[in-house]
PDB file of N, CA and C in Angstrom:
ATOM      1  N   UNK A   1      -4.380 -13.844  22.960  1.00  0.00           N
ATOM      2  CA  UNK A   1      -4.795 -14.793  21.967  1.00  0.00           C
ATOM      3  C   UNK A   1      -6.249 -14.461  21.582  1.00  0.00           C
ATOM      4  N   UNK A   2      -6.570 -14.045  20.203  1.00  0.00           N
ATOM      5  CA  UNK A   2      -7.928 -13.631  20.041  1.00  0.00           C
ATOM      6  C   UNK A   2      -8.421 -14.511  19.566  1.00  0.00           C
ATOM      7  N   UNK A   3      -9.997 -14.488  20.223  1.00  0.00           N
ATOM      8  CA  UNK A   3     -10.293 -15.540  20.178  1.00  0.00           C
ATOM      9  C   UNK A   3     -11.998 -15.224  19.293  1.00  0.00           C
ATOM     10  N   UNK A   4     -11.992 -16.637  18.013  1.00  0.00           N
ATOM     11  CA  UNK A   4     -13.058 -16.118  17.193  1.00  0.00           C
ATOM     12  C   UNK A   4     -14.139 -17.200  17.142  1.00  0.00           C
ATOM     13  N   UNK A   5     -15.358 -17.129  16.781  1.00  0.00           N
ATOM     14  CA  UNK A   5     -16.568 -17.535  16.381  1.00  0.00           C
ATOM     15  C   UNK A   5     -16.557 -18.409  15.125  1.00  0.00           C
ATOM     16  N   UNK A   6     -16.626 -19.821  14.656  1.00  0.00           N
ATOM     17  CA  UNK A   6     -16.562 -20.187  13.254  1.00  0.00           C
ATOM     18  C   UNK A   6     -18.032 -19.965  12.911  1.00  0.00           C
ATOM     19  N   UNK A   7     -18.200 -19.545  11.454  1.00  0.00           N
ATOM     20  CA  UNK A   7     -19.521 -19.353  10.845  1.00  0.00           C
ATOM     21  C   UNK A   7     -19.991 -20.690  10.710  1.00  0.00           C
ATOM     22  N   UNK A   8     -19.269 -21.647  10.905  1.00  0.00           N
ATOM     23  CA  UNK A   8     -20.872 -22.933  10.583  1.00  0.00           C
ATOM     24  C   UNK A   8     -20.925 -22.984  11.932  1.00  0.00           C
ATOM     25  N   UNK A   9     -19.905 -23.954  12.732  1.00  0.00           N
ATOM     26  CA  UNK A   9     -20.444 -24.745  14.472  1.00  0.00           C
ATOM     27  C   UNK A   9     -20.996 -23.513  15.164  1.00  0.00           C
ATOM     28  N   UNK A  10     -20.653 -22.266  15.025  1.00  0.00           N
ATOM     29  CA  UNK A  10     -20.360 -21.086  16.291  1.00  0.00           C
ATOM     30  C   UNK A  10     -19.687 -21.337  17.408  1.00  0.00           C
ATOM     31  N   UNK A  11     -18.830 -22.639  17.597  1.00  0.00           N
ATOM     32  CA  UNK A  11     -18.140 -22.348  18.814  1.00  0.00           C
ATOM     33  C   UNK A  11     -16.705 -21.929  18.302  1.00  0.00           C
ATOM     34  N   UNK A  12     -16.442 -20.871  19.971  1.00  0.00           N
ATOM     35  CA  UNK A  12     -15.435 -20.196  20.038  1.00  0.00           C
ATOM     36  C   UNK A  12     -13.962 -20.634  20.056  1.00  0.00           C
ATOM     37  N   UNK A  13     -12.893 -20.493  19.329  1.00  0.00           N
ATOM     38  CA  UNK A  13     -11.926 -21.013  19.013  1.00  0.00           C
ATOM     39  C   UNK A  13     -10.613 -19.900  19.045  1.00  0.00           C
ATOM     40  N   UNK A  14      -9.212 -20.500  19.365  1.00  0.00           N
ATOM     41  CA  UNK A  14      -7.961 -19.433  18.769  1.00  0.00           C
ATOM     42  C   UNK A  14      -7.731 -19.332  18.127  1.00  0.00           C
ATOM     43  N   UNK A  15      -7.540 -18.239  17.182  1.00  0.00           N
ATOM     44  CA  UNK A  15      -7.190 -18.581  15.823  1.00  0.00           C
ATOM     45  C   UNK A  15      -5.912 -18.880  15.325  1.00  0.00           C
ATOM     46  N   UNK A  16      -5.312 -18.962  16.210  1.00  0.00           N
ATOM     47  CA  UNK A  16      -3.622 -19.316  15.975  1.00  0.00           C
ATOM     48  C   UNK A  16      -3.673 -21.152  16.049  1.00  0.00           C
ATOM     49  N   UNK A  17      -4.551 -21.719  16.352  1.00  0.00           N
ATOM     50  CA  UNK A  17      -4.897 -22.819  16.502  1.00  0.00           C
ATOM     51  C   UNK A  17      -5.439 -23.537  15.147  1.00  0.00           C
ATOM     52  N   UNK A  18      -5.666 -23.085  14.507  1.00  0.00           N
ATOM     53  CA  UNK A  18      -6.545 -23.903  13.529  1.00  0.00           C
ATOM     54  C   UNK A  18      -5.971 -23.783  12.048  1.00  0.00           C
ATOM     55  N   UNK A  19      -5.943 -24.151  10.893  1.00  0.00           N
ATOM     56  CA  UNK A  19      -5.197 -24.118   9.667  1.00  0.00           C
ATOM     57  C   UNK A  19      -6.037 -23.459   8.605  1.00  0.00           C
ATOM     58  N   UNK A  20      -7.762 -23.787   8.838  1.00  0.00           N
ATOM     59  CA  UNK A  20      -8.502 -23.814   8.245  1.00  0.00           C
ATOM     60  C   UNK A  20      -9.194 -22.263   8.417  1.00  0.00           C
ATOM     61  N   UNK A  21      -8.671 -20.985   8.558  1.00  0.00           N
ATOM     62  CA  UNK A  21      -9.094 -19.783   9.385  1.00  0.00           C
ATOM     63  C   UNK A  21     -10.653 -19.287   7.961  1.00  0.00           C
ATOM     64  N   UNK A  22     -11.514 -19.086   8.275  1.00  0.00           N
ATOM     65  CA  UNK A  22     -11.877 -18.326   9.946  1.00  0.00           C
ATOM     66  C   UNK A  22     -12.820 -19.225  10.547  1.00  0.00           C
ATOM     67  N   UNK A  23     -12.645 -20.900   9.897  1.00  0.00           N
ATOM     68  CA  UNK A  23     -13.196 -21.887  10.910  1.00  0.00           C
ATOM     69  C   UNK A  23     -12.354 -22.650  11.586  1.00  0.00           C
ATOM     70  N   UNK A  24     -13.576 -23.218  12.779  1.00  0.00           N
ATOM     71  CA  UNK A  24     -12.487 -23.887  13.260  1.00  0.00           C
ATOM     72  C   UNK A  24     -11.563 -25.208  13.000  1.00  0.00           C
ATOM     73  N   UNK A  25     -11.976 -25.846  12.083  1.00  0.00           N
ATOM     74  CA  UNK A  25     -11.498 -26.971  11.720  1.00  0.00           C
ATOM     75  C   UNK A  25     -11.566 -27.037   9.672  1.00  0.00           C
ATOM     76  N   UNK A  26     -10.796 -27.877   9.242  1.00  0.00           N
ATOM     77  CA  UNK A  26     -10.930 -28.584   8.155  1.00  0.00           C
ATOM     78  C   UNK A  26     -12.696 -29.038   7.938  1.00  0.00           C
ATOM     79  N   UNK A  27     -13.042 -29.945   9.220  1.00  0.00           N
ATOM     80  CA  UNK A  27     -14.094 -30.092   8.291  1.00  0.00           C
ATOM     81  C   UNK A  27     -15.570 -28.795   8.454  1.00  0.00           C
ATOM     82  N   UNK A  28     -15.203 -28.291   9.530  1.00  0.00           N
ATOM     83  CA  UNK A  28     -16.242 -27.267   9.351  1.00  0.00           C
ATOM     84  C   UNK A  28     -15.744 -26.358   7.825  1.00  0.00           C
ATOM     85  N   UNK A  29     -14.770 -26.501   7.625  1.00  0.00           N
ATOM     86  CA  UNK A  29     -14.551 -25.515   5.933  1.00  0.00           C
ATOM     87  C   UNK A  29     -15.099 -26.544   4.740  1.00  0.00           C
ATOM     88  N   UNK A  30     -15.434 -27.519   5.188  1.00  0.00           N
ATOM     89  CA  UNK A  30     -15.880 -28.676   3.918  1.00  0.00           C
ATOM     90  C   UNK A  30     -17.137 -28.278   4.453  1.00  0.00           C
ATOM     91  N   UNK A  31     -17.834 -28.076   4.921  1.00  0.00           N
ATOM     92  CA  UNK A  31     -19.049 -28.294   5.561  1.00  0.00           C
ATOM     93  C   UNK A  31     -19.731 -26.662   5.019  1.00  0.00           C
ATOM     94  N   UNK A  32     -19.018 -25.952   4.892  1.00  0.00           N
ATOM     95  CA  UNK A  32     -19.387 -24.419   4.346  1.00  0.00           C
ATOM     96  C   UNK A  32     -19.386 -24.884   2.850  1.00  0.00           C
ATOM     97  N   UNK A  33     -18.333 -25.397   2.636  1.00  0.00           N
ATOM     98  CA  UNK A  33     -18.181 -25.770   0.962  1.00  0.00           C
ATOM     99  C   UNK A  33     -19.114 -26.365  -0.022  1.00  0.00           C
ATOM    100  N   UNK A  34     -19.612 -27.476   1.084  1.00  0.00           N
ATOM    101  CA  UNK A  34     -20.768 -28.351   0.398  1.00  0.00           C
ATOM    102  C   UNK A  34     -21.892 -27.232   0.438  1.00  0.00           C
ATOM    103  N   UNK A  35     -21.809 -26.662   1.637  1.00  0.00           N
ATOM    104  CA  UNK A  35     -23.339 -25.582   1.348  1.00  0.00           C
ATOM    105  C   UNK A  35     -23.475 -24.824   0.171  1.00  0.00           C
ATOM    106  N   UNK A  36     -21.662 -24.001  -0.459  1.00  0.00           N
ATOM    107  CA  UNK A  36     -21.922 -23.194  -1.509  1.00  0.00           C
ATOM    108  C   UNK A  36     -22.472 -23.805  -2.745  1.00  0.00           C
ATOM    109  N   UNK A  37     -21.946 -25.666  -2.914  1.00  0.00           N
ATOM    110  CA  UNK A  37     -21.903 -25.685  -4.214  1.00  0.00           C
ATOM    111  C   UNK A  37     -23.269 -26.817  -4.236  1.00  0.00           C
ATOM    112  N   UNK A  38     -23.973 -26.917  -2.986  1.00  0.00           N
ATOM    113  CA  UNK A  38     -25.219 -27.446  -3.514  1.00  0.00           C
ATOM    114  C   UNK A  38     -26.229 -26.182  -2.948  1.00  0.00           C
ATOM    115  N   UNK A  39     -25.876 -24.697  -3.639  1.00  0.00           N
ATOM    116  CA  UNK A  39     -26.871 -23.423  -3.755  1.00  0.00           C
ATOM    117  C   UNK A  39     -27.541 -23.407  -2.767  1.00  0.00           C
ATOM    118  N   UNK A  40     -26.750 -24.378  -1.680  1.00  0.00           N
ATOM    119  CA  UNK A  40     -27.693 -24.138   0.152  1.00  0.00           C
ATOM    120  C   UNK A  40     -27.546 -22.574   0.450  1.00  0.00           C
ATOM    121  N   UNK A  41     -26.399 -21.803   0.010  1.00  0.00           N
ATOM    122  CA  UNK A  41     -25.714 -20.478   0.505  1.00  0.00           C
ATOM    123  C   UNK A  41     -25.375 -19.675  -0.743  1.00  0.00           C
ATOM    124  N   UNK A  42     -25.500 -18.438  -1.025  1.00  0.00           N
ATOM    125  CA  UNK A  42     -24.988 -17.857  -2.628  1.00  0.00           C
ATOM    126  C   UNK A  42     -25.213 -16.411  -1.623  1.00  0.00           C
ATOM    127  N   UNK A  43     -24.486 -15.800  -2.667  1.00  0.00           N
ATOM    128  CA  UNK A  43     -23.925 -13.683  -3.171  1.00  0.00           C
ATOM    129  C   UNK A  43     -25.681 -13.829  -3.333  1.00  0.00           C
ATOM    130  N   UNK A  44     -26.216 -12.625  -2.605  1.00  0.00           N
ATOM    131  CA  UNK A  44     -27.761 -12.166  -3.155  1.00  0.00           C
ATOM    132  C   UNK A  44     -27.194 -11.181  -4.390  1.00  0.00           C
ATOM    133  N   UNK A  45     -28.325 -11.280  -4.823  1.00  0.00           N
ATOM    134  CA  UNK A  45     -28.085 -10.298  -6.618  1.00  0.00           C
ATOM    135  C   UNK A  45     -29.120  -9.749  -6.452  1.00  0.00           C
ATOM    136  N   UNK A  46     -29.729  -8.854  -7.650  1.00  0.00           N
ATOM    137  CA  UNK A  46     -30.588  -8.044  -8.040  1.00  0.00           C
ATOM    138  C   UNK A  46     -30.860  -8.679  -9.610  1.00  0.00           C
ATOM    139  N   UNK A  47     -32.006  -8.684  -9.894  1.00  0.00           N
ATOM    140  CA  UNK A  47     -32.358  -8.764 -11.657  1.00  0.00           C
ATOM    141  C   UNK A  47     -32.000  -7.877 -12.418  1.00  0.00           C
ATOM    142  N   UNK A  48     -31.271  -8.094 -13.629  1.00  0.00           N
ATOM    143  CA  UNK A  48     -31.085  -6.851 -14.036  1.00  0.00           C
ATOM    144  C   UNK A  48     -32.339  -6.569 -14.527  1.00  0.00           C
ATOM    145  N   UNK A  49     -31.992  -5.322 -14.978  1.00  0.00           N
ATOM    146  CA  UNK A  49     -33.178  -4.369 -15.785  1.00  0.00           C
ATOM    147  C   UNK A  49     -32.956  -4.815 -17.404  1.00  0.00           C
ATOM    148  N   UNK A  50     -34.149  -5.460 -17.836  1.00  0.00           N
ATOM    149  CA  UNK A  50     -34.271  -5.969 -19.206  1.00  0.00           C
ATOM    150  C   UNK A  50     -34.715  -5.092 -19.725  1.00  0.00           C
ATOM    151  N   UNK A  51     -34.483  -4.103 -20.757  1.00  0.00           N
ATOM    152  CA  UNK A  51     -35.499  -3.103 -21.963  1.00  0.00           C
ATOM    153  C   UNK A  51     -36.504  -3.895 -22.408  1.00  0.00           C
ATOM    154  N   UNK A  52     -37.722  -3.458 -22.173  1.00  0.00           N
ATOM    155  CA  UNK A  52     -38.717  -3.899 -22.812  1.00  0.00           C
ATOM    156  C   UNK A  52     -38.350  -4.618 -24.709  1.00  0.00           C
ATOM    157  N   UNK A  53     -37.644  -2.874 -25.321  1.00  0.00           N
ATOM    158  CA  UNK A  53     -37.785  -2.811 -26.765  1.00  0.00           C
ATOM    159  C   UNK A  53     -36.783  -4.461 -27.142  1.00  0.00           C
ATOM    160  N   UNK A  54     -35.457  -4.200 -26.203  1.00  0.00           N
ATOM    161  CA  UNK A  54     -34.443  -5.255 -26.758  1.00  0.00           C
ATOM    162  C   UNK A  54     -35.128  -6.813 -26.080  1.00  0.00           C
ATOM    163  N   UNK A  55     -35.699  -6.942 -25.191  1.00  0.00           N
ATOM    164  CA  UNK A  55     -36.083  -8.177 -25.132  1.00  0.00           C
ATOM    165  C   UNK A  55     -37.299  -8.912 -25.335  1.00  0.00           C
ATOM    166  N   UNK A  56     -37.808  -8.529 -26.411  1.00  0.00           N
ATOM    167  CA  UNK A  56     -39.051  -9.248 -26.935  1.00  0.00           C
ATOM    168  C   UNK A  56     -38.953  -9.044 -28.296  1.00  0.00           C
ATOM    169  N   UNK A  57     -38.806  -9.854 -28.967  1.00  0.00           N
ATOM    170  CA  UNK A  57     -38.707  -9.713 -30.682  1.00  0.00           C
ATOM    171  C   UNK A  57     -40.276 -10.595 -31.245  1.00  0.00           C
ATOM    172  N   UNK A  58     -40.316  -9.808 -32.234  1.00  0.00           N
ATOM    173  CA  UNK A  58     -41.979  -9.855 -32.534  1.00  0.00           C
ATOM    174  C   UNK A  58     -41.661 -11.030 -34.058  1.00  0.00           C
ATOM    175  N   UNK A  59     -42.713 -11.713 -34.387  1.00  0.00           N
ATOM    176  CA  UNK A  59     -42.324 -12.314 -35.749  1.00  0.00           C
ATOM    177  C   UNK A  59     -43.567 -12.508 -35.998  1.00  0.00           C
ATOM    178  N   UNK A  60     -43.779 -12.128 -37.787  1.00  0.00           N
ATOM    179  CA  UNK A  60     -45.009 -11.859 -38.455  1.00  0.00           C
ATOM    180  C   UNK A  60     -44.861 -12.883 -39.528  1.00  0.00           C
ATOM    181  N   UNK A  61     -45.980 -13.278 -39.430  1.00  0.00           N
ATOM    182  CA  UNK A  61     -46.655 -14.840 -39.732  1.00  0.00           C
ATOM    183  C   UNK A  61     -47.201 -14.363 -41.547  1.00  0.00           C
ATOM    184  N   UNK A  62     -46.456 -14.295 -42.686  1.00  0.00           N
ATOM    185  CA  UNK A  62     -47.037 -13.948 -44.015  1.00  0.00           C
ATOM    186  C   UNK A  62     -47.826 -15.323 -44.495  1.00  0.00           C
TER     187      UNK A  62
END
């Protein structure tokens, strides 16, 4: 029976045991959930690369 780590509590669990894989419970998967969607947790990115020429438009004052 292998036995795994949930990413929020860290305690060790079976995974044939639980519904909610790869935590151990329902609410530890609500508990990850609320983190994504109040931007507690996000994908790291990179900025893209803006062109100087295309992102600054100039406007002349006649």
């Amino acid at each position: 029976m292998p036995q795994i780590i949930c990413p929020t509590c860290h305690q060790t669990f079976a995974s044939e045991k639980t519904s909610a894989m790869p935590f151990c419970s329902v609410r530890c998967q609500r508990i990850d959930l609320g983190r994504w969607l109040n931007e507690e947790q996000g994908l790291p990115c990179e900025p893209e690369d803006i062109d100087e020429d295309e992102g600054i438009q100039e406007y002349s004052t006649n």
